[in-house]
N, C-alpha and C. Protein backbone atom coordinates (compact mmCIF):
# COMPACT_ATOMS: atom_id res chain seq x y z
N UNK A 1 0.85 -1.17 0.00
CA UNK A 1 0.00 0.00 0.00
C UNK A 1 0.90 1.23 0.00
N UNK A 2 0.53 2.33 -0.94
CA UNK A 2 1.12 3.55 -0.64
C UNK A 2 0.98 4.45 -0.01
N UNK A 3 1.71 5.04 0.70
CA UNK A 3 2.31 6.12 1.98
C UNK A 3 0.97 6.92 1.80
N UNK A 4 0.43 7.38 0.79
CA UNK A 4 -0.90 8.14 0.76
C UNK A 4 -1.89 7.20 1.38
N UNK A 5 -2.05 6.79 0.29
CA UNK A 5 -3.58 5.60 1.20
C UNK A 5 -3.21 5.18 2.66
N UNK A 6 -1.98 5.07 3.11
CA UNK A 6 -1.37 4.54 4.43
C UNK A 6 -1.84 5.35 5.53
N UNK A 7 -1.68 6.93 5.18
CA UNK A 7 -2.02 8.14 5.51
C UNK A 7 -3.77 8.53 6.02
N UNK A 8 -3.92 8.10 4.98
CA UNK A 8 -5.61 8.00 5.09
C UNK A 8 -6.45 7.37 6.18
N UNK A 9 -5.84 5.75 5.89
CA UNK A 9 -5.86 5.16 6.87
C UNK A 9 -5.79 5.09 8.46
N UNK A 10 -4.40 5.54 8.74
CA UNK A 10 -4.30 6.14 9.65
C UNK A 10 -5.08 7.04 10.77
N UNK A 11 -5.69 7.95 9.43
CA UNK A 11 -6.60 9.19 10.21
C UNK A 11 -7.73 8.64 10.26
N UNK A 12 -8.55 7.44 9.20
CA UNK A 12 -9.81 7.06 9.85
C UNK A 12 -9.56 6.10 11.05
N UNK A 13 -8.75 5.41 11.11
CA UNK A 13 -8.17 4.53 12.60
C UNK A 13 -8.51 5.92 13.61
N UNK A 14 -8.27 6.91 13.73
CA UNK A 14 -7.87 7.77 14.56
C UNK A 14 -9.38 8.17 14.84
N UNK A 15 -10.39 8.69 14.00
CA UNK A 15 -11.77 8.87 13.88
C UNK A 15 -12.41 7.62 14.61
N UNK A 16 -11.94 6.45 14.35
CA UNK A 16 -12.69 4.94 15.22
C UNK A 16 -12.55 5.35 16.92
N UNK A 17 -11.03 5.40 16.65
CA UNK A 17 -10.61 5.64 18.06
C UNK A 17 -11.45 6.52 19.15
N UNK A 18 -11.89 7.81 18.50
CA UNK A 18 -12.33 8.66 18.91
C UNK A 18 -14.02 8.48 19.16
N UNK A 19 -14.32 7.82 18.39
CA UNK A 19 -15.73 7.50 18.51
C UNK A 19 -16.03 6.26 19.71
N UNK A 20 -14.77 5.50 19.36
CA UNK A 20 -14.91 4.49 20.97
C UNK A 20 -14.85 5.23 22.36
N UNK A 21 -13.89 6.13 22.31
CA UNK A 21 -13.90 6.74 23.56
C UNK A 21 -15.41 7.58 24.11
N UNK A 22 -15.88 8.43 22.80
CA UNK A 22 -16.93 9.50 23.04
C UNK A 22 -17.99 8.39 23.17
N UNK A 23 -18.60 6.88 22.82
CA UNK A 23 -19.57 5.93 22.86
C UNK A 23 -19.68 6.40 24.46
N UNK A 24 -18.30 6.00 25.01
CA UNK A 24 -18.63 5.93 26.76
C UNK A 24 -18.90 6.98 27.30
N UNK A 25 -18.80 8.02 27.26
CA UNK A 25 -19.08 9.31 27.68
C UNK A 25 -20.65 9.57 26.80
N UNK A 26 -21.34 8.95 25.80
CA UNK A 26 -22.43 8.85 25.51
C UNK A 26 -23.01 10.31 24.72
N UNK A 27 -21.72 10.83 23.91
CA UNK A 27 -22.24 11.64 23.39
C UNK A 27 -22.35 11.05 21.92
N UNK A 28 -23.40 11.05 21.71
CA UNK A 28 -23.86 9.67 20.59
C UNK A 28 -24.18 10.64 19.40
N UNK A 29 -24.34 11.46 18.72
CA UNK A 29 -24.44 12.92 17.94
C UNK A 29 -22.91 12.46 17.30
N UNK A 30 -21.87 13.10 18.26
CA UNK A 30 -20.24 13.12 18.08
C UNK A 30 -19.61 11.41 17.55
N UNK A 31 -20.74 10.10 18.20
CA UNK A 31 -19.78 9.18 17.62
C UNK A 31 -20.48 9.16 16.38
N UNK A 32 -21.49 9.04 16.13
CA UNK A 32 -21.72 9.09 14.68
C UNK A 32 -21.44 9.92 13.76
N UNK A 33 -20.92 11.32 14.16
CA UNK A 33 -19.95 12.20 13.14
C UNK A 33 -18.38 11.20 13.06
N UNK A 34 -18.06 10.81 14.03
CA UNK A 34 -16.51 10.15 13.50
C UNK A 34 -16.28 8.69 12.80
N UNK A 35 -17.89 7.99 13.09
CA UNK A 35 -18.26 6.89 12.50
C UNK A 35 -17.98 7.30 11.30
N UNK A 36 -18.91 8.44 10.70
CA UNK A 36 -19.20 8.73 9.31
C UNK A 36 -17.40 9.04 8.63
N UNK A 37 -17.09 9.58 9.80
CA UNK A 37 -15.38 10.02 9.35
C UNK A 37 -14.59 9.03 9.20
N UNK A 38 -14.68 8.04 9.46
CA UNK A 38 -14.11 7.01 9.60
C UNK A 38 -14.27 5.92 8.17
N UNK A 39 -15.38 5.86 8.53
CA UNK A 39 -15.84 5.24 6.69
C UNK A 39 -15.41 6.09 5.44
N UNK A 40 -15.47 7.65 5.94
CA UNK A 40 -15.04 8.48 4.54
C UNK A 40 -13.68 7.77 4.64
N UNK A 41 -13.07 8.02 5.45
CA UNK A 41 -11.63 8.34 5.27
C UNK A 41 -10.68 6.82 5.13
N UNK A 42 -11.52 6.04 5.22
CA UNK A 42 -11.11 4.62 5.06
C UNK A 42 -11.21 4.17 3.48
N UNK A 43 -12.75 4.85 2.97
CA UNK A 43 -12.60 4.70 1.46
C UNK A 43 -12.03 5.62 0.87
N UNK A 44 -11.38 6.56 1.04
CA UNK A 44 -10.44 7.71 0.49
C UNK A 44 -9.00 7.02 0.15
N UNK A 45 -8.84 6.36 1.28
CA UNK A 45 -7.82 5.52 1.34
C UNK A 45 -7.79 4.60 0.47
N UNK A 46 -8.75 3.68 -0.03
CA UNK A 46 -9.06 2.44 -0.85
C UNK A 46 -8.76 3.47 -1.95
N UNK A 47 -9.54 4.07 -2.18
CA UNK A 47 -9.65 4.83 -3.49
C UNK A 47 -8.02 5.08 -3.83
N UNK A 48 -7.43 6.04 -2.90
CA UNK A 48 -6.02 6.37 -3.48
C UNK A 48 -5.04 4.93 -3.66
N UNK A 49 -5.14 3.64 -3.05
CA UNK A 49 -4.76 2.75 -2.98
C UNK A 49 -4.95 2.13 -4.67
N UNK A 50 -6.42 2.38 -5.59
CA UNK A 50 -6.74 2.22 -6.28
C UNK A 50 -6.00 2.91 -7.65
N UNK A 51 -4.96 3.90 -7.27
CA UNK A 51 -4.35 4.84 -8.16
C UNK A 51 -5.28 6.30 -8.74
N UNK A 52 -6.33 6.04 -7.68
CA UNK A 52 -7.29 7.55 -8.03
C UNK A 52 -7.36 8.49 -7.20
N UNK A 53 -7.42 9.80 -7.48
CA UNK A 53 -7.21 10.91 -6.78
C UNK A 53 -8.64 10.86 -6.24
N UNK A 54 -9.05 10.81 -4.57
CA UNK A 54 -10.50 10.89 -3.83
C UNK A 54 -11.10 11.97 -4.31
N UNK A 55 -12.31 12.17 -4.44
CA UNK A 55 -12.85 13.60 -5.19
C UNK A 55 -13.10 13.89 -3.70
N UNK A 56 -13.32 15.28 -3.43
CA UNK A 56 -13.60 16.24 -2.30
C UNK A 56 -15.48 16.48 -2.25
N UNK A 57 -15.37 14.82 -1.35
CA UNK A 57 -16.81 14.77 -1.01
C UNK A 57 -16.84 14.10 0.37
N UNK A 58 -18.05 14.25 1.22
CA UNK A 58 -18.43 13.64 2.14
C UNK A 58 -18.97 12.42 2.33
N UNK A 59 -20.08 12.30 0.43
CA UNK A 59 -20.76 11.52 0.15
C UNK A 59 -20.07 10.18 0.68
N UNK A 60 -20.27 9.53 1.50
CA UNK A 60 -20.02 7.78 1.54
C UNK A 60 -20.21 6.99 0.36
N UNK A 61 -21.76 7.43 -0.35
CA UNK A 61 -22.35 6.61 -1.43
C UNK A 61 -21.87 6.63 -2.96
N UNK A 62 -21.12 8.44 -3.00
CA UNK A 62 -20.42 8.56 -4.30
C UNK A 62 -18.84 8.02 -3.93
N UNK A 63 -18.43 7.37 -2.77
CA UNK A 63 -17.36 7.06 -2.79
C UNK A 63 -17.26 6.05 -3.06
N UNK A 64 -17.70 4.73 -2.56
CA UNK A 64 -18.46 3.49 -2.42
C UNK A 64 -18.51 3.35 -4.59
N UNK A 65 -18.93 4.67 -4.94
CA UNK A 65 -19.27 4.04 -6.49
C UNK A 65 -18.04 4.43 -7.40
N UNK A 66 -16.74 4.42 -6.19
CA UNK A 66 -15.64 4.60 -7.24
C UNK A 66 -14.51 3.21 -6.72
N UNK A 67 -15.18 2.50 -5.58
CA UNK A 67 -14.49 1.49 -6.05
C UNK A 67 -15.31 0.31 -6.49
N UNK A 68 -14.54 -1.05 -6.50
CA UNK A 68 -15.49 -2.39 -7.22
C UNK A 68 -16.59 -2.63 -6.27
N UNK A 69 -17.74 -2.51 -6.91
CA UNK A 69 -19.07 -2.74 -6.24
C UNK A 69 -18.78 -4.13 -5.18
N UNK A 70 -18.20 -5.21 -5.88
CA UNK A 70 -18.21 -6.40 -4.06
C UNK A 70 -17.80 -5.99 -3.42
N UNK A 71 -16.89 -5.16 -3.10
CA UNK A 71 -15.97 -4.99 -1.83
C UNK A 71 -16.44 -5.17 -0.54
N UNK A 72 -17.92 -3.94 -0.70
CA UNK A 72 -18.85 -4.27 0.69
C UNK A 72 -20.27 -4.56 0.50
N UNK A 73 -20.09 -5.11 -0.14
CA UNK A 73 -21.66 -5.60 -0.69
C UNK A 73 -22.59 -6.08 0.78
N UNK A 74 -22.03 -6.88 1.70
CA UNK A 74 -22.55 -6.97 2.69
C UNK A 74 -22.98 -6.21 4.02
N UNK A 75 -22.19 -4.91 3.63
CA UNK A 75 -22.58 -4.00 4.57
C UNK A 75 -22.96 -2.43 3.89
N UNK A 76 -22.58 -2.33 2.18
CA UNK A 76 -22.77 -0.87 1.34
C UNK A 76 -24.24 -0.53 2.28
N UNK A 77 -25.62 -1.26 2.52
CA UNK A 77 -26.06 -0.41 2.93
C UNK A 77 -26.13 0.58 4.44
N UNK A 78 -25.53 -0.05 5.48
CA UNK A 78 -25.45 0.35 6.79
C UNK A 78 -24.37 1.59 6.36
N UNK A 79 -23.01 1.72 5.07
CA UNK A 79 -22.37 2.28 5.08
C UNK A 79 -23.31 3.76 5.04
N UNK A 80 -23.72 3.65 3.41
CA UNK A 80 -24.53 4.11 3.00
C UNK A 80 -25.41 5.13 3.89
N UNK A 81 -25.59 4.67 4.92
CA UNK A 81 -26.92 4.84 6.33
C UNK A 81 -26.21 6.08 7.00
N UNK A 82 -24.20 6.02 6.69
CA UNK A 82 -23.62 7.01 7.76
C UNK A 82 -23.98 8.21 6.93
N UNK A 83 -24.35 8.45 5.60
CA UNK A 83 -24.43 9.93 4.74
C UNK A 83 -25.46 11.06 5.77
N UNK A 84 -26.64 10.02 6.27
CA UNK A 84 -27.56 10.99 6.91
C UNK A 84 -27.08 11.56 8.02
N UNK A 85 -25.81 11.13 8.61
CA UNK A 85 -25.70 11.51 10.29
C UNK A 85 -24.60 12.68 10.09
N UNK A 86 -24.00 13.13 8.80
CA UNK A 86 -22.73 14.25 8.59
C UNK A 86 -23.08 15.07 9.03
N UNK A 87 -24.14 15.74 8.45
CA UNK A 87 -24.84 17.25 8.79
C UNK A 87 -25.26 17.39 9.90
N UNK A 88 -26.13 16.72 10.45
CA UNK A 88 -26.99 16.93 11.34
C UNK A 88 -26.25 16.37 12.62
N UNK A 89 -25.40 15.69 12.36
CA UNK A 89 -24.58 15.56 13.68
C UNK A 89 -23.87 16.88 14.62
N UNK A 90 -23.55 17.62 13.37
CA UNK A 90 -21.88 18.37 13.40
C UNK A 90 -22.87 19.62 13.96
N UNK A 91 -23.85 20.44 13.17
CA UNK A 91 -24.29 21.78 13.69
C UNK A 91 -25.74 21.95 14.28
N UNK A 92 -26.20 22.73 15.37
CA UNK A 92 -27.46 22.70 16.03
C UNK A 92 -28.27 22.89 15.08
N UNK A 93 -27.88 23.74 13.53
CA UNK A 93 -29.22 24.24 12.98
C UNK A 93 -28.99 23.64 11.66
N UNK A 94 -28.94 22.59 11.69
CA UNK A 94 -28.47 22.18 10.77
C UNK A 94 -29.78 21.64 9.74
N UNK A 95 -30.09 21.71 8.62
CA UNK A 95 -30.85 21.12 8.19
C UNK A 95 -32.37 20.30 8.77
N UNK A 96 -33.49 21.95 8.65
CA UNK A 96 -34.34 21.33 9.37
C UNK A 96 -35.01 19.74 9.26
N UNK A 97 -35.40 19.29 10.32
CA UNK A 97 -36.04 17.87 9.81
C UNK A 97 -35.43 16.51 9.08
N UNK A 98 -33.79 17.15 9.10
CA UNK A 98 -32.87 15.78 8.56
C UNK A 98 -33.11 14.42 9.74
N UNK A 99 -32.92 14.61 10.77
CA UNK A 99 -33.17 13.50 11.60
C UNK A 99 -34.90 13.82 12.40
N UNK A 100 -36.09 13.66 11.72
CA UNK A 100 -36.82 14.31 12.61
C UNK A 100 -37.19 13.34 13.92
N UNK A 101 -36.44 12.35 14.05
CA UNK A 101 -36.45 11.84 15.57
C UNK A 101 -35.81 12.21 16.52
N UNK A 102 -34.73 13.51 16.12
CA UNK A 102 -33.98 13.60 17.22
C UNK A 102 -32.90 13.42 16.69
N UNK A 103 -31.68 14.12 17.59
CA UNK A 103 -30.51 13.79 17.71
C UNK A 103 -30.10 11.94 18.08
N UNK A 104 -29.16 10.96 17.72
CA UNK A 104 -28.56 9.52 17.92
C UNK A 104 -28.62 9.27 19.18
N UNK A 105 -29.37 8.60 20.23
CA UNK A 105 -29.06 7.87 21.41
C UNK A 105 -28.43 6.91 21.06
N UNK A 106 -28.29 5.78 22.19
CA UNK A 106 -27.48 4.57 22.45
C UNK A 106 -28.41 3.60 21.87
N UNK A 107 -29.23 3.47 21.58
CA UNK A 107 -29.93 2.83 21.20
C UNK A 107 -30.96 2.91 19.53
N UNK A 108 -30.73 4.68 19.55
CA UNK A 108 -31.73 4.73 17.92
C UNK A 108 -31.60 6.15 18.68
N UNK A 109 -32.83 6.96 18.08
CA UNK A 109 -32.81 8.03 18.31
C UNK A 109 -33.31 8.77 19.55
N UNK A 110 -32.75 10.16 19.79
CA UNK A 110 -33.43 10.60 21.23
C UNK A 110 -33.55 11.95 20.66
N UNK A 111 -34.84 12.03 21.03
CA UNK A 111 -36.03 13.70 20.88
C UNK A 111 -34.69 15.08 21.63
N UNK A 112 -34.80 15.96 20.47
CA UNK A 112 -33.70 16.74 21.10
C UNK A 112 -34.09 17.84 21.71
């Protein structure tokens, strides 16, 4: 693997990390922003691994369609699932009605 994609890697390892720690402290909003970071930045990595320059997106789903469709065939849709939690994780006013259950509990959603 090359030092770029290695790189990549790295920083979504670092996003996991961070989301394990914030799970226990239960700010569940914040792990699903680094979840989502974590999957970007893991297929950013595949991608540059692939000899392609990552395009400058958030999208999970347009990333997902730049490498070979099996890769995650068993999980593309849960991946897929992290696109809704970017926005609405990160800012209070974010996009009315993107999650209208609420901000992410431990369990599904909690009324915010």
């Amino acid at each position: 693997m090359n030092e770029s994609a290695k790189r990549w890697l790295i920083f979504a390892q670092e996003d996991l990390q961070v989301a394990e720690i914030i799970f226990v402290e239960g700010l569940y909003n914040q792990v699903c922003f680094h979840a989502q970071q974590c999957v970007e930045k893991l297929l950013k990595g595949l991608i540059v691994h692939q000899g392609i320059v990552p395009p400058r997106t958030h999208s999970i789903t347009d990333l997902l369609g730049l490498l070979p469709h099996d890769w995650f065939v068993h999980v593309q849709a849960d991946l897929i699932d992290l696109d809704d939690y970017y926005i609405p994780t990160r800012y209070p006013d974010a996009l009315p009605g993107t999650l209208p259950e609420g901000l992410p509990g431990r369990t599904g959603y909690r009324n915010s």
